[in-house]
PDB file of N, CA and C in Angstrom:
ATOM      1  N   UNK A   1      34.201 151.439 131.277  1.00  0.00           N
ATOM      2  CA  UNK A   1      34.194 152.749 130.669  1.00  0.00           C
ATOM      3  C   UNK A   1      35.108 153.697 131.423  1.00  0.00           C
ATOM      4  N   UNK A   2      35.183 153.405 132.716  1.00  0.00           N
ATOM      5  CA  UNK A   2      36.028 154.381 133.332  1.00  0.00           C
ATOM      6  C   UNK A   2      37.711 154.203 133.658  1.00  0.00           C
ATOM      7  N   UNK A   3      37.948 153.096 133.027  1.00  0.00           N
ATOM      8  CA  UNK A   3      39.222 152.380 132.784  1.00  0.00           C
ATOM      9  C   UNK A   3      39.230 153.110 131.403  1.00  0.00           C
ATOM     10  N   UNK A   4      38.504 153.225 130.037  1.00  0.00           N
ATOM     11  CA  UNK A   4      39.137 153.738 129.281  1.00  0.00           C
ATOM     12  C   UNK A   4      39.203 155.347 129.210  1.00  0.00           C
ATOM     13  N   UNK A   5      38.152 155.779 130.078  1.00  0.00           N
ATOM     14  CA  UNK A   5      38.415 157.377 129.931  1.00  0.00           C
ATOM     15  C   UNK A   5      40.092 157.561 131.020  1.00  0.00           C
ATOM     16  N   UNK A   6      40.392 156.708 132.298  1.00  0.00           N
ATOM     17  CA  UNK A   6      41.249 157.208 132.668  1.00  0.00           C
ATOM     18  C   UNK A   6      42.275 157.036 131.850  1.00  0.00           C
ATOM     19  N   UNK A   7      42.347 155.966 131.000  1.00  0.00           N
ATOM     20  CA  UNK A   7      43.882 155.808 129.465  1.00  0.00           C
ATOM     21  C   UNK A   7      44.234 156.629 128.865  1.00  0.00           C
ATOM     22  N   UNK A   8      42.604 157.440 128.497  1.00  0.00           N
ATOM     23  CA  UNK A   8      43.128 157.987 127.625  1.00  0.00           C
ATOM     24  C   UNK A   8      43.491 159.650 127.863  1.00  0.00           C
ATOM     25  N   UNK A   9      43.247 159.377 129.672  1.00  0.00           N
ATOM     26  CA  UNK A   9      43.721 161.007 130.060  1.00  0.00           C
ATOM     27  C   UNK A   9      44.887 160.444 130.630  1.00  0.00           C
ATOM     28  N   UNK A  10      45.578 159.927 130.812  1.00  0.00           N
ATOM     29  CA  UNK A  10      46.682 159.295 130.918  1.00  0.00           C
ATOM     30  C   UNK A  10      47.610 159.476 129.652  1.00  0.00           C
ATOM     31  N   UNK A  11      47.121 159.191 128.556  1.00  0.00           N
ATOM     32  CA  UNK A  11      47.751 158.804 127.453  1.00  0.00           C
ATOM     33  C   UNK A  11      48.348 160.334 126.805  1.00  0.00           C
ATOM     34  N   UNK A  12      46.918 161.120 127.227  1.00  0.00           N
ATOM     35  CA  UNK A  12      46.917 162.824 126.710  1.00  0.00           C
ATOM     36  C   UNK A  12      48.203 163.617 127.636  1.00  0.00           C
ATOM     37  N   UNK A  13      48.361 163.404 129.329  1.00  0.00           N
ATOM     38  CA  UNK A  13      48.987 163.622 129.893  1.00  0.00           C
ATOM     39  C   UNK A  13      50.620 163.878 129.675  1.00  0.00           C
ATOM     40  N   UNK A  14      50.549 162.321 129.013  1.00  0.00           N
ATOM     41  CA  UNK A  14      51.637 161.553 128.715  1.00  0.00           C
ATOM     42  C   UNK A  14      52.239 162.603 127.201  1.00  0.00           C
ATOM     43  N   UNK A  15      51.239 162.544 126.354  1.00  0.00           N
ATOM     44  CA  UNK A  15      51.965 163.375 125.278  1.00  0.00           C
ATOM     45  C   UNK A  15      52.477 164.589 125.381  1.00  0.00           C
ATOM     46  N   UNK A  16      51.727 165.413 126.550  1.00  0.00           N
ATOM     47  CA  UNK A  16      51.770 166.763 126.496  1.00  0.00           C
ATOM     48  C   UNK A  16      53.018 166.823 127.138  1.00  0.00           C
ATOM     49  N   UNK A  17      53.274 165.826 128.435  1.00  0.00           N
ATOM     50  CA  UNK A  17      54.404 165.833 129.147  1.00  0.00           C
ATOM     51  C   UNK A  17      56.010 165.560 128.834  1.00  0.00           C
ATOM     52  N   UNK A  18      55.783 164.546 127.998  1.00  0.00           N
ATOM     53  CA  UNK A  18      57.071 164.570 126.886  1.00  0.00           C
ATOM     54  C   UNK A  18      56.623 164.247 125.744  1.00  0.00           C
ATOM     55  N   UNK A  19      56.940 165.317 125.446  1.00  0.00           N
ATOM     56  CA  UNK A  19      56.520 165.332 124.018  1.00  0.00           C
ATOM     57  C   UNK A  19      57.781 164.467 123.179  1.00  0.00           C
ATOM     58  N   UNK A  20      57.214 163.939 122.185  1.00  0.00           N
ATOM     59  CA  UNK A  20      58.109 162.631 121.460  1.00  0.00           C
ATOM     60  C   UNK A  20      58.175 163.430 119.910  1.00  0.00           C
ATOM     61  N   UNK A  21      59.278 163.156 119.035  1.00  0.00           N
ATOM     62  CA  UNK A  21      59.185 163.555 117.872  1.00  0.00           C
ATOM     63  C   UNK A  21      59.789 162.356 116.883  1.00  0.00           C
ATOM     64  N   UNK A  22      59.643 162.437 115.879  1.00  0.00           N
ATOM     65  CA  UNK A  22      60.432 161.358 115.176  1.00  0.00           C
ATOM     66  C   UNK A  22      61.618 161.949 114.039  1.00  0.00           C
ATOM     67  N   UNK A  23      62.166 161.552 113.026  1.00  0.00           N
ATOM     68  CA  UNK A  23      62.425 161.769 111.758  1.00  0.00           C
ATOM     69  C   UNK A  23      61.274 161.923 111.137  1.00  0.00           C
ATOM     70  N   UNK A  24      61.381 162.676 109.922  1.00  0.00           N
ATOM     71  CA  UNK A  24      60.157 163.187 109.075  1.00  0.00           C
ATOM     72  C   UNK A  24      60.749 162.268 107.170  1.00  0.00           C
ATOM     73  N   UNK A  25      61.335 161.045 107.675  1.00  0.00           N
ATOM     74  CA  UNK A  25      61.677 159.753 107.117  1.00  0.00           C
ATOM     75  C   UNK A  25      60.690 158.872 107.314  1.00  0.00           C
ATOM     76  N   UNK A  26      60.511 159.104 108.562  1.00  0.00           N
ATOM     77  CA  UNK A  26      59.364 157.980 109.077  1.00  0.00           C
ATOM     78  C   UNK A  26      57.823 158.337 108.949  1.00  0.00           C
ATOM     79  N   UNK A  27      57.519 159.128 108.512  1.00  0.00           N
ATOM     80  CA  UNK A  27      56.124 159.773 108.230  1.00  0.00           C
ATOM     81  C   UNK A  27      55.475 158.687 107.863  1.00  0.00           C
ATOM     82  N   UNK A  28      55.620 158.137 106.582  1.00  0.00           N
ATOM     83  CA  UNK A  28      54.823 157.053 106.212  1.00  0.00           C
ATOM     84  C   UNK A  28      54.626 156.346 106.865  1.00  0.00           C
ATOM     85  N   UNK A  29      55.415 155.098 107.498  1.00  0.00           N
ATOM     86  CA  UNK A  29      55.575 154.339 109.039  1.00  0.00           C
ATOM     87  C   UNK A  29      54.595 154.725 109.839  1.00  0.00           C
ATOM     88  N   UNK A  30      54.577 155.597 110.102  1.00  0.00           N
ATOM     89  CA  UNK A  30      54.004 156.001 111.248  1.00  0.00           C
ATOM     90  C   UNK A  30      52.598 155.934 110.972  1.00  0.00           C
ATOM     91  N   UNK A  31      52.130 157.073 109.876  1.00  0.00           N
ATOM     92  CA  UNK A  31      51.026 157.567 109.642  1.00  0.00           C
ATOM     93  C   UNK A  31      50.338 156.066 109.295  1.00  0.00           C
ATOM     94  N   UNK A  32      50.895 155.003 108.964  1.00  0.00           N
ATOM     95  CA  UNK A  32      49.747 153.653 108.188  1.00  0.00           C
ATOM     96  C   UNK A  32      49.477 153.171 109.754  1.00  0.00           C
ATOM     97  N   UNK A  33      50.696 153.211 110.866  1.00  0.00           N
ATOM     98  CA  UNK A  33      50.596 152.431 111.572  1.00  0.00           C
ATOM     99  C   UNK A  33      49.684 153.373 112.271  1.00  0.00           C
ATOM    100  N   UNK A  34      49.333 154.148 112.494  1.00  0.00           N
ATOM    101  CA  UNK A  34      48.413 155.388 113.409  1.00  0.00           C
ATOM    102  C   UNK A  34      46.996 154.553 112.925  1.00  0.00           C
ATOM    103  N   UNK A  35      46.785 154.458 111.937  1.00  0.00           N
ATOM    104  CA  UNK A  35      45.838 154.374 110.849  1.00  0.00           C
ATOM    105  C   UNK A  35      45.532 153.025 111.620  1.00  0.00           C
ATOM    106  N   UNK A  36      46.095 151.886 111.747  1.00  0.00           N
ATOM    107  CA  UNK A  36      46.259 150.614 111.929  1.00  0.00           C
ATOM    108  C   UNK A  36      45.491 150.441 113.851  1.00  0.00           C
ATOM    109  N   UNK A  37      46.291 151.432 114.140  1.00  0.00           N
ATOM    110  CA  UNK A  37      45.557 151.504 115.914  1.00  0.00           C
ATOM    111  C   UNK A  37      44.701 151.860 115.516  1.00  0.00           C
ATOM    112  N   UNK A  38      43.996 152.893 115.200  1.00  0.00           N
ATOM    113  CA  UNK A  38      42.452 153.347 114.698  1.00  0.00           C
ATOM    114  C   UNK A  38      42.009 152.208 114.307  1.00  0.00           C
ATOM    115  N   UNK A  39      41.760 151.593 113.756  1.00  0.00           N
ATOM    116  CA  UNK A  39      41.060 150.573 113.467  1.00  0.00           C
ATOM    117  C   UNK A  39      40.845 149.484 114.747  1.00  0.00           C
ATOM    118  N   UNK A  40      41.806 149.414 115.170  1.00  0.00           N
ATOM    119  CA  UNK A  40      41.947 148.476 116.718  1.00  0.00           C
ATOM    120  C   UNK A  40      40.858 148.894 117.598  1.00  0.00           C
ATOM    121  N   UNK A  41      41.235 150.952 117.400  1.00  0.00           N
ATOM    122  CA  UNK A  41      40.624 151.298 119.039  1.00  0.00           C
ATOM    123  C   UNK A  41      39.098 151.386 118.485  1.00  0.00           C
ATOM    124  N   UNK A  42      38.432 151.597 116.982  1.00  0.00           N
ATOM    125  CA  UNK A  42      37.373 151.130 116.504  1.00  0.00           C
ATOM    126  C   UNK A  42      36.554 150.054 116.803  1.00  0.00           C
ATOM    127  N   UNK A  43      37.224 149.158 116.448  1.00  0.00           N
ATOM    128  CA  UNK A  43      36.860 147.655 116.873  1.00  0.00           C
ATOM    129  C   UNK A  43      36.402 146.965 118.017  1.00  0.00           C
ATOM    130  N   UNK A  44      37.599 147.872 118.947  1.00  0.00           N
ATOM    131  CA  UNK A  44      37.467 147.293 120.426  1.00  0.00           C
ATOM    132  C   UNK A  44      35.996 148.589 121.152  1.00  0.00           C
ATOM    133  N   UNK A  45      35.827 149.554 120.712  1.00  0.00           N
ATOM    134  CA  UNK A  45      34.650 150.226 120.952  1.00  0.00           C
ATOM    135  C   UNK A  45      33.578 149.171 120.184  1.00  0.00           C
ATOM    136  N   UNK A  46      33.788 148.672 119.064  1.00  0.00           N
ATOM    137  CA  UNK A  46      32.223 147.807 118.703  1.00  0.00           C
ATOM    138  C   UNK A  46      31.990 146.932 119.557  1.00  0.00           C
ATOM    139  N   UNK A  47      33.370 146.222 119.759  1.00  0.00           N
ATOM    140  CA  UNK A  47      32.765 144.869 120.790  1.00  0.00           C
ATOM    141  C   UNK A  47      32.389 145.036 121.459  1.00  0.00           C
ATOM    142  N   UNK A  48      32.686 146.107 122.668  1.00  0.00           N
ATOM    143  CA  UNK A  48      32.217 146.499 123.939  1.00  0.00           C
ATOM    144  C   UNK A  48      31.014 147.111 124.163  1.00  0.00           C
ATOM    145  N   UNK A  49      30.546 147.662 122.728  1.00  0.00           N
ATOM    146  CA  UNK A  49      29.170 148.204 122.604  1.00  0.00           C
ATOM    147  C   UNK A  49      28.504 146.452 122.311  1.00  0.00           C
ATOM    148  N   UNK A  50      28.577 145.535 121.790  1.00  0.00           N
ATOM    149  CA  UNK A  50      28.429 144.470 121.627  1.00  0.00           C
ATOM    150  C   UNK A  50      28.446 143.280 122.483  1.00  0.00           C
ATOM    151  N   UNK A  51      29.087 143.602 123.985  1.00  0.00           N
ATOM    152  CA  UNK A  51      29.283 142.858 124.705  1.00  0.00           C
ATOM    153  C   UNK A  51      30.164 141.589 124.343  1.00  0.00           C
ATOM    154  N   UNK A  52      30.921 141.850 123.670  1.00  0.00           N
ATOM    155  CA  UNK A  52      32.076 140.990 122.753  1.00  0.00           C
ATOM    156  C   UNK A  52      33.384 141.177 123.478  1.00  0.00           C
ATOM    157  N   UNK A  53      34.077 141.868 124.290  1.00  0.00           N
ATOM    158  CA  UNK A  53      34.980 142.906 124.032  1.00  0.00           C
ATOM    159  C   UNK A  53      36.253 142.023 125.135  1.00  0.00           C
ATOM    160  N   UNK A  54      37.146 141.735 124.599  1.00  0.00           N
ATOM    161  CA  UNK A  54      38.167 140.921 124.870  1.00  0.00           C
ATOM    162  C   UNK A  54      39.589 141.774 125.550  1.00  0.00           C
ATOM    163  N   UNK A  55      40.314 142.220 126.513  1.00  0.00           N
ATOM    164  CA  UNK A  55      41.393 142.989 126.694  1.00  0.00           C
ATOM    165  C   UNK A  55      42.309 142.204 126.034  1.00  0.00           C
ATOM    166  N   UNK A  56      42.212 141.207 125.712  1.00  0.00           N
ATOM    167  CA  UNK A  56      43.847 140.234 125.090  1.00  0.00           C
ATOM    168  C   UNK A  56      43.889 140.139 124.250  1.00  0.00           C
ATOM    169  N   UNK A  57      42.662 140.092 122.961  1.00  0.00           N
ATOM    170  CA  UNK A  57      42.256 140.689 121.528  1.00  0.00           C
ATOM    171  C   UNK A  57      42.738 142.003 121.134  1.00  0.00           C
ATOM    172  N   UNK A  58      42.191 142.876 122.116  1.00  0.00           N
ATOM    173  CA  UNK A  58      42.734 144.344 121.685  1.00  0.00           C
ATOM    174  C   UNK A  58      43.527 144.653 121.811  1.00  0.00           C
ATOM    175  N   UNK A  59      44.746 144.204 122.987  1.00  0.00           N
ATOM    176  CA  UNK A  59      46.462 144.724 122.769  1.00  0.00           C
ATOM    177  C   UNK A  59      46.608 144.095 121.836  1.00  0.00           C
ATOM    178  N   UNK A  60      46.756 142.506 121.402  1.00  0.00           N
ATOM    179  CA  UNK A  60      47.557 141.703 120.655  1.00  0.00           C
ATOM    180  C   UNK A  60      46.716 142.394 119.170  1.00  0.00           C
ATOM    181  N   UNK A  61      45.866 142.576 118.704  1.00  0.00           N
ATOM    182  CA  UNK A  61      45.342 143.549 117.739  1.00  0.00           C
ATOM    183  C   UNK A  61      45.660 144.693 117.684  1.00  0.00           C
ATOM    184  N   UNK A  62      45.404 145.427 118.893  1.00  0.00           N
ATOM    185  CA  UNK A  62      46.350 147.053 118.152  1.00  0.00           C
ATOM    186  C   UNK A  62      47.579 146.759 118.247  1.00  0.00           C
ATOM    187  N   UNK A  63      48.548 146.025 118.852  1.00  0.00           N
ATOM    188  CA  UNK A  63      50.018 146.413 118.516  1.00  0.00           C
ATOM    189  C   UNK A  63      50.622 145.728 117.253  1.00  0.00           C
ATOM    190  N   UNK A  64      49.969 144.082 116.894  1.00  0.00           N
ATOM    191  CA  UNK A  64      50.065 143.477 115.716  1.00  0.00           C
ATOM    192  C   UNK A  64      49.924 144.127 114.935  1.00  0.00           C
ATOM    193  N   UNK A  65      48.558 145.073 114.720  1.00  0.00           N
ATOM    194  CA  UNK A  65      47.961 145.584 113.606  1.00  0.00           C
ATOM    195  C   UNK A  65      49.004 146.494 113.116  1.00  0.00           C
ATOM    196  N   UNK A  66      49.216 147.533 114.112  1.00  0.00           N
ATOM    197  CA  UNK A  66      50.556 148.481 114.007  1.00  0.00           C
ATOM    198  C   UNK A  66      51.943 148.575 113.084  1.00  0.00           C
ATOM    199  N   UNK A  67      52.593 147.382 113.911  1.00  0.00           N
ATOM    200  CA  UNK A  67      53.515 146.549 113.257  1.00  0.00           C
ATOM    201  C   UNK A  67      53.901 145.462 111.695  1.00  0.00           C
ATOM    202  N   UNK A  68      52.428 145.121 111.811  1.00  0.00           N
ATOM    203  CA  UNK A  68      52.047 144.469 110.616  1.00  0.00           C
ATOM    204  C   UNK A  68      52.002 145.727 109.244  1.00  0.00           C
ATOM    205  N   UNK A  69      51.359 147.050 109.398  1.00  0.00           N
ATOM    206  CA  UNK A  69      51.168 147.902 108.493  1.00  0.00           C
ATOM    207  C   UNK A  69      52.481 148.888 108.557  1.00  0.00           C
ATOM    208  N   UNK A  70      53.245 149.326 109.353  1.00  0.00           N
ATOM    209  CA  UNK A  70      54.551 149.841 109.587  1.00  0.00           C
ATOM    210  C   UNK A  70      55.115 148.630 108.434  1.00  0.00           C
ATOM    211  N   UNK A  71      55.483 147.374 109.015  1.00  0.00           N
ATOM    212  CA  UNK A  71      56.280 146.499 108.156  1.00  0.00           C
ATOM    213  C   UNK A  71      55.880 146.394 106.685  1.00  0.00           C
ATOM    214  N   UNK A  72      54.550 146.059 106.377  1.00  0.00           N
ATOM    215  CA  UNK A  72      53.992 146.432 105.337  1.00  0.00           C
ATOM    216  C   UNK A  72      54.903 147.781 104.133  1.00  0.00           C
ATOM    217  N   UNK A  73      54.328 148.585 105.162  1.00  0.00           N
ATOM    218  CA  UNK A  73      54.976 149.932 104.659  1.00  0.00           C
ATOM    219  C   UNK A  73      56.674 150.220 104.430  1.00  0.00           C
ATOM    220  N   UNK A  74      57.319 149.293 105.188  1.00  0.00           N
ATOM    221  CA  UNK A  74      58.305 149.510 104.987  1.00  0.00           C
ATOM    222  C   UNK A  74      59.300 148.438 104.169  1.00  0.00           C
ATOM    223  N   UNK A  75      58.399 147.023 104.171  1.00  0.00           N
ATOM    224  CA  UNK A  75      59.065 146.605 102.832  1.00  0.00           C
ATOM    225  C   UNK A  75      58.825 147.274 101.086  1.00  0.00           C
ATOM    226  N   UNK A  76      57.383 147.484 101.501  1.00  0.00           N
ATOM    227  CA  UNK A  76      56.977 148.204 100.044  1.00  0.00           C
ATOM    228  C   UNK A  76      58.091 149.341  99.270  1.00  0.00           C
ATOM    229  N   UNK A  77      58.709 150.316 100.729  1.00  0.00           N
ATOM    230  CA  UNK A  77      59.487 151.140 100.126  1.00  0.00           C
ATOM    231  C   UNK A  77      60.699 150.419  99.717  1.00  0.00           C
ATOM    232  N   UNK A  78      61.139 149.715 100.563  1.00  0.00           N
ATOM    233  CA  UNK A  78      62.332 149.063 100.092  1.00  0.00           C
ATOM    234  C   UNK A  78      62.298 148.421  98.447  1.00  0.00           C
ATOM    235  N   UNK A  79      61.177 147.493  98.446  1.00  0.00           N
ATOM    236  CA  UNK A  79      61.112 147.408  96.981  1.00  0.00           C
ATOM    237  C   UNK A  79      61.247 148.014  96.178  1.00  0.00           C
ATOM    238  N   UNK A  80      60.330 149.120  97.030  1.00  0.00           N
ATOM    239  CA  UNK A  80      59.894 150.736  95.456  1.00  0.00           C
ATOM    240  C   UNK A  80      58.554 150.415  95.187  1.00  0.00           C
ATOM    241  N   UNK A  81      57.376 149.498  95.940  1.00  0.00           N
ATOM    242  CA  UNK A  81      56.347 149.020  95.303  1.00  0.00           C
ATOM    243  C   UNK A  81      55.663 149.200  96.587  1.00  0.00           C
ATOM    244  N   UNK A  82      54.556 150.319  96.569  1.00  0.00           N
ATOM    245  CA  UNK A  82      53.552 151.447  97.106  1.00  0.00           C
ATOM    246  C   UNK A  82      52.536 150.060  97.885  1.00  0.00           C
ATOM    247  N   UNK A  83      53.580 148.957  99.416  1.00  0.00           N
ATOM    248  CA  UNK A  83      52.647 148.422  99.569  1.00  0.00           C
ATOM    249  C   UNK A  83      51.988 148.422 100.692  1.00  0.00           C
ATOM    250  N   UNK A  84      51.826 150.112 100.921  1.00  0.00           N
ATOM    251  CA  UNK A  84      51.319 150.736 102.188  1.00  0.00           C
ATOM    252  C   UNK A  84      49.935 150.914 101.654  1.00  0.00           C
ATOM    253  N   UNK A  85      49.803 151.071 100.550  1.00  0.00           N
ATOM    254  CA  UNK A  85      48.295 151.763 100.077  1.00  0.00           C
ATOM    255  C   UNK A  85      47.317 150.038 100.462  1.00  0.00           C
ATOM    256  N   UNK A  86      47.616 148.590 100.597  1.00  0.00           N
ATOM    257  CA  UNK A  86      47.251 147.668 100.837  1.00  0.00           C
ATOM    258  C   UNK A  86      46.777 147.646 102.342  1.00  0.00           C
ATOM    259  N   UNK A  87      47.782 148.210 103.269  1.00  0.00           N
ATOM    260  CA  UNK A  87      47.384 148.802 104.907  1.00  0.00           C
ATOM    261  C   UNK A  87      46.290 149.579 104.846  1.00  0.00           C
ATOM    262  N   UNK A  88      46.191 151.047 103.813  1.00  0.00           N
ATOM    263  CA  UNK A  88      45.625 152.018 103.905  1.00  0.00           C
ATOM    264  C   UNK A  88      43.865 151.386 103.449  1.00  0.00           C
ATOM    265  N   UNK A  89      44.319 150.916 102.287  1.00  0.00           N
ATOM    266  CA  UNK A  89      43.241 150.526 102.016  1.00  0.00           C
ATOM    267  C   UNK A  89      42.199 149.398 103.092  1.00  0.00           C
ATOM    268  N   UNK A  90      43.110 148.456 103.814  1.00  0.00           N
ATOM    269  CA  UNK A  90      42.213 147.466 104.283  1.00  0.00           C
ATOM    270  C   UNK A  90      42.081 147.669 105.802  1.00  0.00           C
ATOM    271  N   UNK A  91      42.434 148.947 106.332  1.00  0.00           N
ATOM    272  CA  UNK A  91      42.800 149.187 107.729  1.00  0.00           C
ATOM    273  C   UNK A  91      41.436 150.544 107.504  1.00  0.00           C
ATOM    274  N   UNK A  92      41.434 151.307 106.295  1.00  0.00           N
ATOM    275  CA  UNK A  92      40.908 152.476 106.046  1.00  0.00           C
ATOM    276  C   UNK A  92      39.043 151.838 106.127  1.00  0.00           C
ATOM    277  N   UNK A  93      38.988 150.345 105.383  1.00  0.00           N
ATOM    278  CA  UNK A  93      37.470 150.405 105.136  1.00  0.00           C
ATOM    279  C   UNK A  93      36.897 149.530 106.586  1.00  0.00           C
ATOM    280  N   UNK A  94      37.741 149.174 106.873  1.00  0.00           N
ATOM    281  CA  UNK A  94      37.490 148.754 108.022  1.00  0.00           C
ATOM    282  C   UNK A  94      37.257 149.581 108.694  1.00  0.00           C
ATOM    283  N   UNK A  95      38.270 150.703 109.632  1.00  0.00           N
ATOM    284  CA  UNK A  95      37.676 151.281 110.228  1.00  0.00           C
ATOM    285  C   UNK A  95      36.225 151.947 110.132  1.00  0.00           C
ATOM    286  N   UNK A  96      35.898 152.374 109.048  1.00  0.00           N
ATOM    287  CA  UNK A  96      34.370 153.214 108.123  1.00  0.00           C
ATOM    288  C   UNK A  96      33.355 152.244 108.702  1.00  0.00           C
ATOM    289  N   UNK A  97      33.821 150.941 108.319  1.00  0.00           N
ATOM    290  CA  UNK A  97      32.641 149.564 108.650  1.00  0.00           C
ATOM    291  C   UNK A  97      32.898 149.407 110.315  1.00  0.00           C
ATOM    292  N   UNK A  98      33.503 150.109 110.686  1.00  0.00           N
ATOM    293  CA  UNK A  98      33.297 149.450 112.560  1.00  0.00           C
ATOM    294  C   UNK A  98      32.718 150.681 112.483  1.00  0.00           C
ATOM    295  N   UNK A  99      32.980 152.057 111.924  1.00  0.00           N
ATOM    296  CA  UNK A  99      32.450 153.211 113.074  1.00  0.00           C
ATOM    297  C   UNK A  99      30.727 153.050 112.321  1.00  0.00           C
ATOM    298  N   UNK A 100      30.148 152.631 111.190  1.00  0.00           N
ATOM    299  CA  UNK A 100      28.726 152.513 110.619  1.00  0.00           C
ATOM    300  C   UNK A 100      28.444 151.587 111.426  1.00  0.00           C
ATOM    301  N   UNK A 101      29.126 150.458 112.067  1.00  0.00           N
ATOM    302  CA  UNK A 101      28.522 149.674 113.090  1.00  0.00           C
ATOM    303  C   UNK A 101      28.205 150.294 114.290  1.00  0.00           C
ATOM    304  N   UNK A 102      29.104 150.980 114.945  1.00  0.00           N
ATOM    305  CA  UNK A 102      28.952 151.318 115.968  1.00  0.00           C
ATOM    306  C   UNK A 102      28.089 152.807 116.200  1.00  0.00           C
ATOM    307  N   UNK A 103      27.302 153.386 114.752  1.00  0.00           N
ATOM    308  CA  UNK A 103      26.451 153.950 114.831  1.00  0.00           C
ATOM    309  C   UNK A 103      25.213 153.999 114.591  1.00  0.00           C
ATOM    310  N   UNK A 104      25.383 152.700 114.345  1.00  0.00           N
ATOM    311  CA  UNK A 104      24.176 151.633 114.046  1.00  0.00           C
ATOM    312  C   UNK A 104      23.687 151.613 115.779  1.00  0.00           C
ATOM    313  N   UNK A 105      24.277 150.660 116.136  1.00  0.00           N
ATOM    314  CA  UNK A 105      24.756 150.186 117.758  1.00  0.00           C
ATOM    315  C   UNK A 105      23.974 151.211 118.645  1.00  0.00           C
ATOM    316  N   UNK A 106      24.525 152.547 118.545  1.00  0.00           N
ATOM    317  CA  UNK A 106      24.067 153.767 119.685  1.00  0.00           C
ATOM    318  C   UNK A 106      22.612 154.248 119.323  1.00  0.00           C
ATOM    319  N   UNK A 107      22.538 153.780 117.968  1.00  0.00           N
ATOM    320  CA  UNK A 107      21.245 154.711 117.562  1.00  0.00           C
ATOM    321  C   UNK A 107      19.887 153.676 117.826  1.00  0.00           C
ATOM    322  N   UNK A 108      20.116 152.351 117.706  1.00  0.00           N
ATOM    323  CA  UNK A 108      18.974 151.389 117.631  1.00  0.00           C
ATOM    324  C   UNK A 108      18.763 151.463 119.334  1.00  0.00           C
ATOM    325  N   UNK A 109      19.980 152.313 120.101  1.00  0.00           N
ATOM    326  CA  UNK A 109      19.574 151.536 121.487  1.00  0.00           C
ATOM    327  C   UNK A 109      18.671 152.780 122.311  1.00  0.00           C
ATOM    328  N   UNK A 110      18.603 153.869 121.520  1.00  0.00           N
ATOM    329  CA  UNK A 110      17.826 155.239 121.774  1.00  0.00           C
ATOM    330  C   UNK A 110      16.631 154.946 121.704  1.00  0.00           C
ATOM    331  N   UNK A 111      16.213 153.890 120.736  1.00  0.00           N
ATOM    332  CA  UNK A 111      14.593 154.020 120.433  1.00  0.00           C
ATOM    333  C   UNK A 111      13.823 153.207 121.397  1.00  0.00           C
TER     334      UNK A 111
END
């Protein structure tokens, strides 16, 4: 736990300190693949509430996942055929179903 709180004040550090911008071309890209880590950093909170929780699962999952829905997204445009909403959609219910797990998880362990 204290490996991920220092990441992610690390990570906050990191943004504030250089700040990064992109093209506003890449919006879509980005935004499925944002979408795509959420689901990762979801996941990897269930396992670990689960005692499941793998470090070599969760890079090779959030950065795959990333890449996989970016690419996704960016052949779809090339086609002309919307096949980011396939990321959105299967990255979107997933995440919903890890965070109902993982509030499942905190609440059964109160009683």
């Amino acid at each position: 736990m204290v490996y991920a709180l220092i990441g992610i004040l690390i990570g906050v550090l990191i943004g504030f300190l250089l700040p990064f911008t992109y093209n506003s071309a890449y919006t879509l890209y980005v935004s499925v693949a944002i979408l795509a880590c959420m689901d990762s950093i979801f996941g990897g909170i269930r396992a670990n509430l689960e005692d499941k929780f793998d470090a070599t699962i969760f890079i090779s999952g959030f950065i795959g996942n990333a890449l996989l829905a970016a690419f996704l997204a960016y052949i779809g445009d090339r086609l002309g055929v919307p096949l980011y909403y396939a990321a959105i959609f299967t990255f979107g219910n997933r995440l919903f179903d890890n965070f109902a797990k993982i509030r499942r998880i905190i609440t059964s362990k109160k009683k």
